[in-house]
PDB file of N, CA and C in Angstrom:
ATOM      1  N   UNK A   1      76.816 110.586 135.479  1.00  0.00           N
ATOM      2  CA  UNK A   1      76.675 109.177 135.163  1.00  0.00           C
ATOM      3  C   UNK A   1      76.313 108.940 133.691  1.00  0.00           C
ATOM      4  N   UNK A   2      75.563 109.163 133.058  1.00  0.00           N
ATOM      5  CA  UNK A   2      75.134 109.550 131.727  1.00  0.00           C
ATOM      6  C   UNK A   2      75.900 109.951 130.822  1.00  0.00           C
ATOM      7  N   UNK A   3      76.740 110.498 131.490  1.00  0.00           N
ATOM      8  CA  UNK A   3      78.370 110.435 130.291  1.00  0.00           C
ATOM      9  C   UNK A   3      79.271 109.340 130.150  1.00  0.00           C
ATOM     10  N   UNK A   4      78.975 108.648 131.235  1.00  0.00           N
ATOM     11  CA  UNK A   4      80.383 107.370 131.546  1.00  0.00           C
ATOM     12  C   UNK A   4      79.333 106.367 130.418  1.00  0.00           C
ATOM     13  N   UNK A   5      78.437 106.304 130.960  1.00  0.00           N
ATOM     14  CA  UNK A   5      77.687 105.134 129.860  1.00  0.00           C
ATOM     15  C   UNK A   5      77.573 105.741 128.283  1.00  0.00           C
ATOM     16  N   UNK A   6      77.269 106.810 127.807  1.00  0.00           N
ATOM     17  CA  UNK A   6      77.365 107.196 126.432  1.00  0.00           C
ATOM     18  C   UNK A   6      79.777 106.839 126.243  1.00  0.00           C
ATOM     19  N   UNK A   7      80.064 107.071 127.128  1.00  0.00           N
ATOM     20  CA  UNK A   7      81.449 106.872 126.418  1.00  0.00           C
ATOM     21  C   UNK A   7      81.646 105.860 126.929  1.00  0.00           C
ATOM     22  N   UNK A   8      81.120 104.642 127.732  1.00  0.00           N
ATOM     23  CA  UNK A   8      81.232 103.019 127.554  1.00  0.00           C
ATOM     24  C   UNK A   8      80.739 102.800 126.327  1.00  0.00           C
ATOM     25  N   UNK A   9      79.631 102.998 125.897  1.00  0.00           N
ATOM     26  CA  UNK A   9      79.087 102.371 124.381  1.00  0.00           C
ATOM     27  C   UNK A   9      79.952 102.765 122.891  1.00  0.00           C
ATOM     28  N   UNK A  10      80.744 104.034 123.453  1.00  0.00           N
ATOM     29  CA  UNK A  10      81.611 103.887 122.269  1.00  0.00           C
ATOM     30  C   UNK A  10      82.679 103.275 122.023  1.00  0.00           C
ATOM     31  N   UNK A  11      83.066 102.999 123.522  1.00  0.00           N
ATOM     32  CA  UNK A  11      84.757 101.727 123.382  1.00  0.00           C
ATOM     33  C   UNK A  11      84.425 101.433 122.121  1.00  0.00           C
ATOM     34  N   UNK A  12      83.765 100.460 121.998  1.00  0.00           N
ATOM     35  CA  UNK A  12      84.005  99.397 120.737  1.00  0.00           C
ATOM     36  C   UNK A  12      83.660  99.331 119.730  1.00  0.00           C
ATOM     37  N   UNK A  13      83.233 100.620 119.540  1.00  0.00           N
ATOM     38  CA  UNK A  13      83.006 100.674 118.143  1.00  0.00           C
ATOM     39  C   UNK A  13      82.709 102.189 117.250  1.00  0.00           C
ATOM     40  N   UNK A  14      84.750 102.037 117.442  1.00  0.00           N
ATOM     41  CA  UNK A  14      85.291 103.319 117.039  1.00  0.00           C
ATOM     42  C   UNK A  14      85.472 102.511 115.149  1.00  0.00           C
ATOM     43  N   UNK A  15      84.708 101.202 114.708  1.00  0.00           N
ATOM     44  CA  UNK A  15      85.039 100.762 113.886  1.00  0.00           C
ATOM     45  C   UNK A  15      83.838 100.914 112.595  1.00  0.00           C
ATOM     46  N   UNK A  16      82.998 101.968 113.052  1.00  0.00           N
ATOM     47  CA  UNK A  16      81.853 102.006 112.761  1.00  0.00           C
ATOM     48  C   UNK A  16      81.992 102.729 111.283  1.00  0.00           C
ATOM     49  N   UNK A  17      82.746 103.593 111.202  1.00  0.00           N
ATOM     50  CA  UNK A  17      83.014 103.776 109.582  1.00  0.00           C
ATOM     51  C   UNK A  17      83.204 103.021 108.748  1.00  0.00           C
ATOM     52  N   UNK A  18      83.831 101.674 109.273  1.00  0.00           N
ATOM     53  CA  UNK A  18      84.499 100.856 108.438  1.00  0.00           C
ATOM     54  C   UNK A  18      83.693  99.443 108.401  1.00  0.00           C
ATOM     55  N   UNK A  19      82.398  99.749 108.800  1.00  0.00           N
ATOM     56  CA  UNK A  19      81.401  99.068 108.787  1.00  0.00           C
ATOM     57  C   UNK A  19      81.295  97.700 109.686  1.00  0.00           C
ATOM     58  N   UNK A  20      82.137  98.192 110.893  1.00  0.00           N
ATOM     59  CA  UNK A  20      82.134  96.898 111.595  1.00  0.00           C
ATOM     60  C   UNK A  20      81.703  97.255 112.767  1.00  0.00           C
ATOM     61  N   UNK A  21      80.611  96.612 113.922  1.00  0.00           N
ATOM     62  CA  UNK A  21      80.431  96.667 115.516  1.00  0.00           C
ATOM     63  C   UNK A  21      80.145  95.932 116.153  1.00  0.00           C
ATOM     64  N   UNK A  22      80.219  96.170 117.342  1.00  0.00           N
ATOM     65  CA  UNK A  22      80.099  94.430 118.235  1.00  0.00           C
ATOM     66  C   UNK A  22      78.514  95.354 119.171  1.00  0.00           C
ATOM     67  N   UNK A  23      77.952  93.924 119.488  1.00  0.00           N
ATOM     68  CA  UNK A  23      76.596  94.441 120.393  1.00  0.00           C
ATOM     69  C   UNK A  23      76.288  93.293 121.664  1.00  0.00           C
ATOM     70  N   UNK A  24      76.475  93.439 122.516  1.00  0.00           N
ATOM     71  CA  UNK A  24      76.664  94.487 123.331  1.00  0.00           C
ATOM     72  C   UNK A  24      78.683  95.449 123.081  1.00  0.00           C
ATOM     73  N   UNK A  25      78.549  96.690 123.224  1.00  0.00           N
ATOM     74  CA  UNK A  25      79.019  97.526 122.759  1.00  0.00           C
ATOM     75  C   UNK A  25      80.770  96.758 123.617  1.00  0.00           C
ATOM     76  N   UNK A  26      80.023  96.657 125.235  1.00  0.00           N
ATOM     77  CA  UNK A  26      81.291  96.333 125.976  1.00  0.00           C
ATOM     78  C   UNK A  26      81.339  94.579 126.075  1.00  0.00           C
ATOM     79  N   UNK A  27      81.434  93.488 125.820  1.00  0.00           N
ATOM     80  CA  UNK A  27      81.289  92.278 126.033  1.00  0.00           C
ATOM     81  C   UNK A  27      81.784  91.706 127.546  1.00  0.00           C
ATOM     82  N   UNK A  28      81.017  90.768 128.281  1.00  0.00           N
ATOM     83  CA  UNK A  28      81.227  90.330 128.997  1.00  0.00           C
ATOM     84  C   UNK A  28      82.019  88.522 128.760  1.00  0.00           C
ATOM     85  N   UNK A  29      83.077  88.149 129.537  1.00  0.00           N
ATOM     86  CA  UNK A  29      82.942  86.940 129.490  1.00  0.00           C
ATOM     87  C   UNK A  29      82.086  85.937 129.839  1.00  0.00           C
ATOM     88  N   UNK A  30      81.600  84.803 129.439  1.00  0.00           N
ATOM     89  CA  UNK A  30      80.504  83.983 129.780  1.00  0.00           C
ATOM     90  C   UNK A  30      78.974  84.541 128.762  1.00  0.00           C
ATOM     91  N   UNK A  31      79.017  85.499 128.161  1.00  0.00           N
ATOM     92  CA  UNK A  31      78.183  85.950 127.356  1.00  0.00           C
ATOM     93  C   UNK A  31      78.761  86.020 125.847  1.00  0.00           C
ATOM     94  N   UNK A  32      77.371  86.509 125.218  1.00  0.00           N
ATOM     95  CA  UNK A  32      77.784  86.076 123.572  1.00  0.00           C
ATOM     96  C   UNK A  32      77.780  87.436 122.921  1.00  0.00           C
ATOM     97  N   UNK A  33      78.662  87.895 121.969  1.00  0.00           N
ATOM     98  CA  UNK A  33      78.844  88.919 121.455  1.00  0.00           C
ATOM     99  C   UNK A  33      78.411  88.906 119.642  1.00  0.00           C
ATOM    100  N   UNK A  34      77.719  89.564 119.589  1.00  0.00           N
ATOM    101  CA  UNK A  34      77.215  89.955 118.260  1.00  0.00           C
ATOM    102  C   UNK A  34      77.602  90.766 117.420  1.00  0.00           C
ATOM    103  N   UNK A  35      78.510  90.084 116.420  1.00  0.00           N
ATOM    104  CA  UNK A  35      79.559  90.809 115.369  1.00  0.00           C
ATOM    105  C   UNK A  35      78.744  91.078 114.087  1.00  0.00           C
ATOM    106  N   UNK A  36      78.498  93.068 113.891  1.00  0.00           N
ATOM    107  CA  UNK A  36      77.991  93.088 112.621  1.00  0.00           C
ATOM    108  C   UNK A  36      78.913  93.602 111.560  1.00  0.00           C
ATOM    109  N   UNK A  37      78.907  92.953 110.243  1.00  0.00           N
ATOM    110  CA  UNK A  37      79.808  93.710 109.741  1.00  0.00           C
ATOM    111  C   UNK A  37      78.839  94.026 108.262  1.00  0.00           C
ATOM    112  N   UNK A  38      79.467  95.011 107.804  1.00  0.00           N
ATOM    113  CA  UNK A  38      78.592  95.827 106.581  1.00  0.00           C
ATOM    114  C   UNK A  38      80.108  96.244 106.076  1.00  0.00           C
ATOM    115  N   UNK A  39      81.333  96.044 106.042  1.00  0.00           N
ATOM    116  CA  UNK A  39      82.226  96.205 105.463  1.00  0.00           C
ATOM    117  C   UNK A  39      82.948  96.215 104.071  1.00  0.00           C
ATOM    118  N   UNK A  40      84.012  96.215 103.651  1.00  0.00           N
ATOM    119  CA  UNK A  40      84.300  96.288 101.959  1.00  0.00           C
ATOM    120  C   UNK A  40      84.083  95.370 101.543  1.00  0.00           C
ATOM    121  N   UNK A  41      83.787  94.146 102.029  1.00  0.00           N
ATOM    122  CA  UNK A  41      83.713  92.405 101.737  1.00  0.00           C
ATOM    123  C   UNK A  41      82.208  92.402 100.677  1.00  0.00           C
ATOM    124  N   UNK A  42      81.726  92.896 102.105  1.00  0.00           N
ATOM    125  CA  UNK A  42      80.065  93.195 102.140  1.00  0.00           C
ATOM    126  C   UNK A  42      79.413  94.090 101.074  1.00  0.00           C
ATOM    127  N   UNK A  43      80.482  95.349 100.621  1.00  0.00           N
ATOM    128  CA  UNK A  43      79.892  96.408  99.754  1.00  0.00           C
ATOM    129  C   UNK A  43      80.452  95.922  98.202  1.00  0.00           C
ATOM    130  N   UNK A  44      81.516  95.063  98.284  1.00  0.00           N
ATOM    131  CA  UNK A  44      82.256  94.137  96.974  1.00  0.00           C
ATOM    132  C   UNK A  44      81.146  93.270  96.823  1.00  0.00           C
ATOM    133  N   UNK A  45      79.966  93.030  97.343  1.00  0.00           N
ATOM    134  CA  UNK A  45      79.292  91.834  96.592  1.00  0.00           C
ATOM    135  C   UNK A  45      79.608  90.212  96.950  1.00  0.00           C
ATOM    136  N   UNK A  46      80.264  90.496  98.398  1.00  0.00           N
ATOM    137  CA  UNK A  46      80.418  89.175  98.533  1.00  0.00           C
ATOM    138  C   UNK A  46      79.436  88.172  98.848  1.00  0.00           C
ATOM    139  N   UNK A  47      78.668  87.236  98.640  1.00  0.00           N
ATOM    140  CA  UNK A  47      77.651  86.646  99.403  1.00  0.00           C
ATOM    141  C   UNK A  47      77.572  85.104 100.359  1.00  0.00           C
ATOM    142  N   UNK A  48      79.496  85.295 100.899  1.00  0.00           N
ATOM    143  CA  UNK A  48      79.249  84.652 101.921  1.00  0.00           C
ATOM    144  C   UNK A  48      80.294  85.339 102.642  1.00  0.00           C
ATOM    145  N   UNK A  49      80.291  85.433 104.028  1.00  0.00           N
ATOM    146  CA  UNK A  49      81.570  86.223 104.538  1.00  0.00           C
ATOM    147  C   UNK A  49      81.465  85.804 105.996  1.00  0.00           C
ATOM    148  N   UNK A  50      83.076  85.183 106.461  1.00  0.00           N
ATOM    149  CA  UNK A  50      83.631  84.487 107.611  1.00  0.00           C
ATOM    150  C   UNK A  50      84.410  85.341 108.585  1.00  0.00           C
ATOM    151  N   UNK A  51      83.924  85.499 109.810  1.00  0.00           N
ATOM    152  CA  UNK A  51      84.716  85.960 110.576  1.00  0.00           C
ATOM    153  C   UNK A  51      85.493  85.267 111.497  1.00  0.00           C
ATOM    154  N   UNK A  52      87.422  85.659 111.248  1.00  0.00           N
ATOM    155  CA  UNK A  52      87.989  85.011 111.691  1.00  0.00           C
ATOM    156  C   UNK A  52      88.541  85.354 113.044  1.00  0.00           C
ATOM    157  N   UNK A  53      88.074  84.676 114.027  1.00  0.00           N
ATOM    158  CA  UNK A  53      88.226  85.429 115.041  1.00  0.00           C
ATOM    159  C   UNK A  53      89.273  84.807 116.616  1.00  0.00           C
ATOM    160  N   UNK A  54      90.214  85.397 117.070  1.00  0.00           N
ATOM    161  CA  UNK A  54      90.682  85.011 117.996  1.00  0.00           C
ATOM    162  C   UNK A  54      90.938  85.695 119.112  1.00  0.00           C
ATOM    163  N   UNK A  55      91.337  85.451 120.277  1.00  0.00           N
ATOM    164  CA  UNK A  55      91.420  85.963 121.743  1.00  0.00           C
ATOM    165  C   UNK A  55      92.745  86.752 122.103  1.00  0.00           C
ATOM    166  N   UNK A  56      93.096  87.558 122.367  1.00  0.00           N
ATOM    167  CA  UNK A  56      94.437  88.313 122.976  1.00  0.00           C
ATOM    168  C   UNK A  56      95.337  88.527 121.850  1.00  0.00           C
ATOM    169  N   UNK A  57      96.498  89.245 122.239  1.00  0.00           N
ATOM    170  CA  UNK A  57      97.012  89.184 120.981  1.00  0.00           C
ATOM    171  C   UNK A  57      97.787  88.641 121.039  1.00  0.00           C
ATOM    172  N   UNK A  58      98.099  87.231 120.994  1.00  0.00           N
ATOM    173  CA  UNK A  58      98.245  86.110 120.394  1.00  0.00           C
ATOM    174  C   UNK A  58      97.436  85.199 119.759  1.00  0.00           C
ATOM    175  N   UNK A  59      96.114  86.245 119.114  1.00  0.00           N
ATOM    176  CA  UNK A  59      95.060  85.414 118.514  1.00  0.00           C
ATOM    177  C   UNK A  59      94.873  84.030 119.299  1.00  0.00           C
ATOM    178  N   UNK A  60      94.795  83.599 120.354  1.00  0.00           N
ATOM    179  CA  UNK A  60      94.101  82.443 121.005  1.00  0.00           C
ATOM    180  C   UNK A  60      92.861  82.173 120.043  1.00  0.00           C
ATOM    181  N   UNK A  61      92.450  80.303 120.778  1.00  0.00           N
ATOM    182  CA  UNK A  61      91.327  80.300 120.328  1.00  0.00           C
ATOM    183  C   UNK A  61      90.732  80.260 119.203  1.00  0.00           C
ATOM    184  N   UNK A  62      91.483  80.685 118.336  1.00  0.00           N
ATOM    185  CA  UNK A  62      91.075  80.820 116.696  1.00  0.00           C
ATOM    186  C   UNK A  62      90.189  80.453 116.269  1.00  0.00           C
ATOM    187  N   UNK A  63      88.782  80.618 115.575  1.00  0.00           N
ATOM    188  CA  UNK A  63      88.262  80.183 114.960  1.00  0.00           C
ATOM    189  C   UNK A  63      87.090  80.685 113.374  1.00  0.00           C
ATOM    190  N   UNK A  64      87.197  80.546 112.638  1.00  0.00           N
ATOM    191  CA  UNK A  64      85.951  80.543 111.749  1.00  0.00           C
ATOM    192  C   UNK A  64      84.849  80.510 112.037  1.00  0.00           C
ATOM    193  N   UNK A  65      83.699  81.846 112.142  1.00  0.00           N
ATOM    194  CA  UNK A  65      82.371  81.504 112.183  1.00  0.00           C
ATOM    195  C   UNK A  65      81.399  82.029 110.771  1.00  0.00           C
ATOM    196  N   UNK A  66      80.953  81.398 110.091  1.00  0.00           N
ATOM    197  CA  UNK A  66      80.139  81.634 108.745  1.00  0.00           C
ATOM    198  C   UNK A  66      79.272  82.886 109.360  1.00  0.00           C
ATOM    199  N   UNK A  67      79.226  83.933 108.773  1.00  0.00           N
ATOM    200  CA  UNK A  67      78.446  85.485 109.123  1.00  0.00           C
ATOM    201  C   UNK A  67      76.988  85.060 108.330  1.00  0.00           C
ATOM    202  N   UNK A  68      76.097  85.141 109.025  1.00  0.00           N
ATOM    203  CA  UNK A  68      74.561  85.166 108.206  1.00  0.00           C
ATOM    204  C   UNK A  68      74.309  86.265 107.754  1.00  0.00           C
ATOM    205  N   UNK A  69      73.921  86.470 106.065  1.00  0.00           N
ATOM    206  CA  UNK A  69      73.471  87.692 105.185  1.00  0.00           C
ATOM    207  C   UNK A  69      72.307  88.249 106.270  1.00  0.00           C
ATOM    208  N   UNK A  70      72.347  89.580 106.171  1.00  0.00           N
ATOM    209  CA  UNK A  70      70.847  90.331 107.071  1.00  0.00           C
ATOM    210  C   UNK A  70      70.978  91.316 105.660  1.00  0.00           C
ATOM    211  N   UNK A  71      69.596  92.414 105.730  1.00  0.00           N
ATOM    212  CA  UNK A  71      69.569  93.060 105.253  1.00  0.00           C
ATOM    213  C   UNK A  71      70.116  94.402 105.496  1.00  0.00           C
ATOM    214  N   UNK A  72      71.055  94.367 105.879  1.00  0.00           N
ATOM    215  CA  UNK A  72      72.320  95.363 106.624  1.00  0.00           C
ATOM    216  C   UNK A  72      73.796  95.327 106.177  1.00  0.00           C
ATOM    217  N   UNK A  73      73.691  94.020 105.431  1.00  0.00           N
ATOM    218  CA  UNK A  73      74.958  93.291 105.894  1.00  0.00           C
ATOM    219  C   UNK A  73      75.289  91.634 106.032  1.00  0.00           C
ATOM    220  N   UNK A  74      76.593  91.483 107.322  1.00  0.00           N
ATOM    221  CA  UNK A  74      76.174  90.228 107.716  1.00  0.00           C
ATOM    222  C   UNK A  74      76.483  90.284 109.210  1.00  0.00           C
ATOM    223  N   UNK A  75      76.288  89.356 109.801  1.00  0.00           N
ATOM    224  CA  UNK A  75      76.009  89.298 111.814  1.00  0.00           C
ATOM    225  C   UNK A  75      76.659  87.833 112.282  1.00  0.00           C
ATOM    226  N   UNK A  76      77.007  87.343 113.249  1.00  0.00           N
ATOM    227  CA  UNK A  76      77.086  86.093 113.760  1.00  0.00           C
ATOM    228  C   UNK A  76      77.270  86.908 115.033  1.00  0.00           C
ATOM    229  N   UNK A  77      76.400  85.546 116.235  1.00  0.00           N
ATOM    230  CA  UNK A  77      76.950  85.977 117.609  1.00  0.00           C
ATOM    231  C   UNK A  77      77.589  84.824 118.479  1.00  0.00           C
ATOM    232  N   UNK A  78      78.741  85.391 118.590  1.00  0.00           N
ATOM    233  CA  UNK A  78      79.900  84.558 119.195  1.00  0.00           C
ATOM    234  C   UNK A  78      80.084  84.414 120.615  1.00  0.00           C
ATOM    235  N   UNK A  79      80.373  83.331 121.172  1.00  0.00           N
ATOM    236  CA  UNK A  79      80.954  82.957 122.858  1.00  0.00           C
ATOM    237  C   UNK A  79      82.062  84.050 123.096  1.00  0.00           C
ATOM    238  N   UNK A  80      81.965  84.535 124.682  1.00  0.00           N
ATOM    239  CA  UNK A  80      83.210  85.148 124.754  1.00  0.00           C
ATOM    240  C   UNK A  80      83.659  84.658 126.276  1.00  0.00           C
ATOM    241  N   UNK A  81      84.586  83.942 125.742  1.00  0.00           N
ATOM    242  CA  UNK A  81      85.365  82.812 126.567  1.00  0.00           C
ATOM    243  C   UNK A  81      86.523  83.334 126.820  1.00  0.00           C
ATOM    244  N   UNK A  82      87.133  84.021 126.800  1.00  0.00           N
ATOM    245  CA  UNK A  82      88.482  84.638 127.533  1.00  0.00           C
ATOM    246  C   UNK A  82      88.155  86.047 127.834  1.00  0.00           C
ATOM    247  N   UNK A  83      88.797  86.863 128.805  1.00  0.00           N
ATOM    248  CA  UNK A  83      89.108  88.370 129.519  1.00  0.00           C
ATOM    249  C   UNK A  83      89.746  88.696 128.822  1.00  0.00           C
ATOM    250  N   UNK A  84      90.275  88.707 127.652  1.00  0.00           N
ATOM    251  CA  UNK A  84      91.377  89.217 126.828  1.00  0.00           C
ATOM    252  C   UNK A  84      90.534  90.060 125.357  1.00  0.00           C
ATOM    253  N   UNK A  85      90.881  90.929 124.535  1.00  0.00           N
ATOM    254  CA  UNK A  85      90.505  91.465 122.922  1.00  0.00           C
ATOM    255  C   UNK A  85      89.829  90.474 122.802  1.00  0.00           C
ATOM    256  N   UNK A  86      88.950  91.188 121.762  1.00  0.00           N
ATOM    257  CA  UNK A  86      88.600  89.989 120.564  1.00  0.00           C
ATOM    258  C   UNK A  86      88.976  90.647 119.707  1.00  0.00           C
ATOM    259  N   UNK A  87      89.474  89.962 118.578  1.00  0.00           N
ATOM    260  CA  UNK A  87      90.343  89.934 117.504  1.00  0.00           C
ATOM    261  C   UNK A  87      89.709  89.118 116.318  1.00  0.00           C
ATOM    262  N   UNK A  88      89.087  90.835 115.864  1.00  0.00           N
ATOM    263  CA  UNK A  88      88.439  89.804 114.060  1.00  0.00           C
ATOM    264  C   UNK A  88      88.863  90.441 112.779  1.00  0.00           C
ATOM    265  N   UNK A  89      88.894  89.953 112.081  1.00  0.00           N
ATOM    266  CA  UNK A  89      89.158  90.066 110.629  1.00  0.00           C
ATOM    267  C   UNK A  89      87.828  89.235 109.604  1.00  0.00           C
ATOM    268  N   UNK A  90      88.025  89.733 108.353  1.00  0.00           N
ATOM    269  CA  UNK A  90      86.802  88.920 107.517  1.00  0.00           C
ATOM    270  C   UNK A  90      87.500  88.331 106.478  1.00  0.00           C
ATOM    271  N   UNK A  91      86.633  87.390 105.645  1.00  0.00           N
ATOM    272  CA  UNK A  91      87.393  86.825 104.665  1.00  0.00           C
ATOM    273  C   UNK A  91      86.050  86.087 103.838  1.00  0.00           C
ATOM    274  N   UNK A  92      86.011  86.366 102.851  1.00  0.00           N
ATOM    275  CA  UNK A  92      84.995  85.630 101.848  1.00  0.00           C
ATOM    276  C   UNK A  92      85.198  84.172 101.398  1.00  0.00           C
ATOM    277  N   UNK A  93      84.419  84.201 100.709  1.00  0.00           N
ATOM    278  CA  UNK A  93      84.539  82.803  99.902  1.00  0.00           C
ATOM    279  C   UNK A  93      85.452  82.239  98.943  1.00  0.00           C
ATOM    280  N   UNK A  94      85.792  83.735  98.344  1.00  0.00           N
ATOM    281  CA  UNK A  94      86.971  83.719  97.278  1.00  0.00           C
ATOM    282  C   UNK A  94      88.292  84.114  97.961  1.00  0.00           C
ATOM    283  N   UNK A  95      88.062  83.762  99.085  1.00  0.00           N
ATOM    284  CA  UNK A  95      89.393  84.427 100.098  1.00  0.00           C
ATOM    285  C   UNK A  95      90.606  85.803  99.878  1.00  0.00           C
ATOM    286  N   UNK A  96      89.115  86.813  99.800  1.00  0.00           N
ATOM    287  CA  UNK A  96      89.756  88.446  99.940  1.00  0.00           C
ATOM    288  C   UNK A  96      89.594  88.536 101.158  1.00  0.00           C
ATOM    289  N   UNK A  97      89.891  89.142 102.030  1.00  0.00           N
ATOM    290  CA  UNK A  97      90.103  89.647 103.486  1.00  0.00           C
ATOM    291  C   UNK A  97      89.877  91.496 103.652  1.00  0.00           C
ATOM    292  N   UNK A  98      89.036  91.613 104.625  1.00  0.00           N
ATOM    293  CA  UNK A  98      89.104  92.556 105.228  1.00  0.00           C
ATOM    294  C   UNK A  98      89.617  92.299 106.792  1.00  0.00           C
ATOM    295  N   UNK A  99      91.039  92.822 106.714  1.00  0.00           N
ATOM    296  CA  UNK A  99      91.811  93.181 108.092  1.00  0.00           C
ATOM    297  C   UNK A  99      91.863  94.266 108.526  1.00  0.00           C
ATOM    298  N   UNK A 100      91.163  95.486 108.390  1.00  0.00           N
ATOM    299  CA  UNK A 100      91.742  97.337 108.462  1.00  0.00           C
ATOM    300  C   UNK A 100      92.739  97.449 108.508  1.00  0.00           C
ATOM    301  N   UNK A 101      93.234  97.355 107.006  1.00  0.00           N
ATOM    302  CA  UNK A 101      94.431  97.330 106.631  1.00  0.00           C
ATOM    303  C   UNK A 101      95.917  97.534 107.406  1.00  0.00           C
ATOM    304  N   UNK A 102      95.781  95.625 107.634  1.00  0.00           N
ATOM    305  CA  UNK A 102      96.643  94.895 108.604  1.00  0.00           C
ATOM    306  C   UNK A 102      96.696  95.199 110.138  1.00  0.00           C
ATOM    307  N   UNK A 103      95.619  95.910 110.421  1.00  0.00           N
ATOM    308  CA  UNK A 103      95.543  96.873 111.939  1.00  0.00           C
ATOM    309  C   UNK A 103      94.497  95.429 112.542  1.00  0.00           C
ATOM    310  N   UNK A 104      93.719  94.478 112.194  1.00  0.00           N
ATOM    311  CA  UNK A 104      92.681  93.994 112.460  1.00  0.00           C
ATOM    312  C   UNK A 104      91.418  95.092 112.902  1.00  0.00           C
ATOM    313  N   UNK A 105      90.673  94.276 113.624  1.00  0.00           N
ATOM    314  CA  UNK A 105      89.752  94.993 113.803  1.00  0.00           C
ATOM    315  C   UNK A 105      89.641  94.146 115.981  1.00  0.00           C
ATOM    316  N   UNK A 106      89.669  95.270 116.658  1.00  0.00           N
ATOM    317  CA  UNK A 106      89.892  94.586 118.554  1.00  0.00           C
ATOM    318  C   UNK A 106      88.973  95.581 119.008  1.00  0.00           C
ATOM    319  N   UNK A 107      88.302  94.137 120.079  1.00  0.00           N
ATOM    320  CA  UNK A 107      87.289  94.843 120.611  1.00  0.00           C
ATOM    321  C   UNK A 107      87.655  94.408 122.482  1.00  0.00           C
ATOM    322  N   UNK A 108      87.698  95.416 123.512  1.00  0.00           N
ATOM    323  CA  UNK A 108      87.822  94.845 124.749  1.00  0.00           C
ATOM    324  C   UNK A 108      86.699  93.904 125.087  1.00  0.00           C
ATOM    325  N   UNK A 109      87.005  93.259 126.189  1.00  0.00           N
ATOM    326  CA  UNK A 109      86.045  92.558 126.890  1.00  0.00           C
ATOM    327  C   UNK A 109      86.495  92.787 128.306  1.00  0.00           C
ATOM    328  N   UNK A 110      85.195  92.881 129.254  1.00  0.00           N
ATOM    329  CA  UNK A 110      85.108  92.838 130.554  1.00  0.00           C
ATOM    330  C   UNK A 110      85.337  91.306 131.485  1.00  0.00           C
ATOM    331  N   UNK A 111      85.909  91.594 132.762  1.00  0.00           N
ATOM    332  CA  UNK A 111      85.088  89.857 133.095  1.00  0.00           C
ATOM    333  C   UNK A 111      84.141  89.873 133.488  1.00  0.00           C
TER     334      UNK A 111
END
């Protein structure tokens, strides 16, 4: 049992080099998911950074949420309203983007 849960917590965040993770690791729908990112946006000096985020891949849902600076980085925690990916990308103020280069960045969700 202790193995299935150490390799549930890594689903989602095989993105962790690239300075991005979601917490809780697996997201449920009807619950809120907590996007941290410490990414190239983040290590460029950006000091505001938006995650653009949508549902399935047809990006549903779309929306902009302003990331709050932490001393890590930056964080926002988001609704997760569909059974489908979440699907984020970043984008600053001066509108550079971190997409992992054009791969986005997808995280499953449970229902």
């Amino acid at each position: 049992m202790p193995r299935a849960a150490k390799k549930q917590n890594l689903i989602n965040n095989h993105y962790l080099e690239n300075g991005v993770s979601v917490s809780p690791a697996l997201p449920t729908v009807g619950e809120k998911v907590k996007i941290i990112y410490d990414g190239l946006l983040s290590k460029s000096g950006a000091t505001h950074v938006y995650a653009h985020v949508g549902f399935g891949s047809k990006w549903e849902n779309v929306y902009d949420y302003q990331m709050k600076r932490t001393d890590t980085g930056f964080e926002v925690s988001i609704p997760v309203t569909r059974p489908e990916a979440i699907n984020v990308c970043f984008k600053d103020c001066a509108n550079n983007w971190d997409n992992n280069s054009g791969k986005n960045y997808s995280f499953d969700v449970i229902q």
